[in-house]
Protein backbone atom coordinates (compact mmCIF):
# COMPACT_ATOMS: atom_id res chain seq x y z
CA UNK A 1 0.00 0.00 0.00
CA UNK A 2 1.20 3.28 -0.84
CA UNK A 3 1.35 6.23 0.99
CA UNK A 4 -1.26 8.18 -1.04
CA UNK A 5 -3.56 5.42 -0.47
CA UNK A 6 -2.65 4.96 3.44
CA UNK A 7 -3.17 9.20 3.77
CA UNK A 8 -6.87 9.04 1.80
CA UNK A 9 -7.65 5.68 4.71
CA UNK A 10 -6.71 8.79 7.06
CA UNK A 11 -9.00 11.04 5.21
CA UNK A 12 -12.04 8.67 5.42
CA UNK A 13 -11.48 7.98 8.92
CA UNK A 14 -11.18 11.49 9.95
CA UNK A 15 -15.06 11.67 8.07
CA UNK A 16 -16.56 8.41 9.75
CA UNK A 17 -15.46 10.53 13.32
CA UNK A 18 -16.72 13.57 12.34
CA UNK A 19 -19.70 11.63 11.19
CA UNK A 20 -20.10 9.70 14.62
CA UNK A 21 -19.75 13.11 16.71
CA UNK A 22 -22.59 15.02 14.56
CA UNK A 23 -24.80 11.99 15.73
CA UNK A 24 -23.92 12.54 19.35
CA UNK A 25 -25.10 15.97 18.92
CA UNK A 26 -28.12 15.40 17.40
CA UNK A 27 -29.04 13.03 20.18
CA UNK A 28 -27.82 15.49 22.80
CA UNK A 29 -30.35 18.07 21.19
CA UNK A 30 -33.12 15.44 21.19
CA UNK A 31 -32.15 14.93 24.95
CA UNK A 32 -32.09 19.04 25.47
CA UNK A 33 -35.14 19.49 23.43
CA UNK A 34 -36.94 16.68 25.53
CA UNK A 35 -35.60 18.45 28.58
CA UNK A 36 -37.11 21.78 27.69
CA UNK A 37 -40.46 20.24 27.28
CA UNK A 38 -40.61 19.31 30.36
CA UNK A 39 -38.91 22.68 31.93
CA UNK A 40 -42.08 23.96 29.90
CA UNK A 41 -44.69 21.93 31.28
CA UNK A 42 -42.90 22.45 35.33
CA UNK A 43 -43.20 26.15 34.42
CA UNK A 44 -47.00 26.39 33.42
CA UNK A 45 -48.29 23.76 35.96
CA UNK A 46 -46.02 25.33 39.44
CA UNK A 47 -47.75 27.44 41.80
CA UNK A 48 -44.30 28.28 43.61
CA UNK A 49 -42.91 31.53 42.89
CA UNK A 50 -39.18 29.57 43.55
CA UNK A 51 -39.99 26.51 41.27
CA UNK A 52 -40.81 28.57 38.76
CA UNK A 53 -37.33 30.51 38.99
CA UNK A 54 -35.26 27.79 39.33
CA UNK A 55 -37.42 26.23 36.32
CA UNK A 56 -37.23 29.37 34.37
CA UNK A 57 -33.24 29.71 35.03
CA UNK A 58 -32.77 25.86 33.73
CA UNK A 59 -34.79 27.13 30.50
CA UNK A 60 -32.18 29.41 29.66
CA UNK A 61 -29.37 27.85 30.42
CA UNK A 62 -30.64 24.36 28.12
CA UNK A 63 -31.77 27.10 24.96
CA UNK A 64 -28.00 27.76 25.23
CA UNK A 65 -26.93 24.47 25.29
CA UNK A 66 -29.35 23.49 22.51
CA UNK A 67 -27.92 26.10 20.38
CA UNK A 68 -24.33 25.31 21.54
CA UNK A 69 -25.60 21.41 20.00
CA UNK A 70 -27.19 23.13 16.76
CA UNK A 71 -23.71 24.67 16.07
CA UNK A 72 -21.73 21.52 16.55
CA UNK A 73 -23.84 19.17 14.62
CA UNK A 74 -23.74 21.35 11.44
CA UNK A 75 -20.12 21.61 11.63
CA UNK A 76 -19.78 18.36 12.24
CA UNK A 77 -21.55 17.26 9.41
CA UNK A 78 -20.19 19.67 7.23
CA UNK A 79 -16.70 18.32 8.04
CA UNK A 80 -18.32 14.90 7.87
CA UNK A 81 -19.66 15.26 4.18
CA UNK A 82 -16.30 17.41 3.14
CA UNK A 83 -14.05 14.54 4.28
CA UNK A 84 -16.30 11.55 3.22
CA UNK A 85 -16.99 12.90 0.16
CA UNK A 86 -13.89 14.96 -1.09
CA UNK A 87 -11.37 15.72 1.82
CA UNK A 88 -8.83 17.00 -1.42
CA UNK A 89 -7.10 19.67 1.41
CA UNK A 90 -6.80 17.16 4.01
CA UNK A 91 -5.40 14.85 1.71
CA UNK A 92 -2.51 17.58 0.70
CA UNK A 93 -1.82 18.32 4.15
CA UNK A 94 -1.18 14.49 5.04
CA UNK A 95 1.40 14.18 1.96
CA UNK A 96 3.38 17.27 2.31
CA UNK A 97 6.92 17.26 2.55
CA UNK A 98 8.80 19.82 3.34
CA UNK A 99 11.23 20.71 0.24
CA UNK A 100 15.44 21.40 1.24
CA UNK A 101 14.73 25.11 0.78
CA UNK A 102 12.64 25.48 3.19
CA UNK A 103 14.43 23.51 5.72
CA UNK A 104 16.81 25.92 5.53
């Protein structure tokens, strides 16, 4: 096997992990969108003026998260699709050798 061949195995595996991690985040923003829901739901059914502000705190900070999730899984996938499908830069990067002039 060559080394063009063993740097393009590198390219594809570098996609298949980029690939697993934008699954993680979509199932962490199932998990913070099923969260919310029931934030929600604590919110419009509490009488107490402290579960609702604890409730209402939680809210924000899990919109954050779930936005923090939103960001990650599209440039996961992004990365994911750019390395499955073409990954051309990556591929460069792997098989570059520094020239004698530039050692220098």
């Amino acid at each position: 096997m060559r080394n063009q061949d063993t740097a393009w195995i590198f390219v594809r595996a570098f996609g298949v992990y980029f690939l697993v991690q934008a699954f993680l985040e979509l199932f962490s923003m199932g998990v913070t969108s099923t969260l919310l829901y029931s934030l929600y739901e604590i919110v419009n059914s509490s009488t107490t003026v402290a579960t609702v502000e604890k409730a209402e705190s939680n809210i924000l900070r899990n919109w954050s998260y779930f936005g923090t999730y939103t960001v990650q899984y599209f440039v996961f996938s992004v990365l994911s699709f750019y390395c499955l499908r073409k990954g051309f830069l990556i591929h460069k990067l792997l098989m570059y050798r520094a020239t004698a002039n530039e050692n220098t």
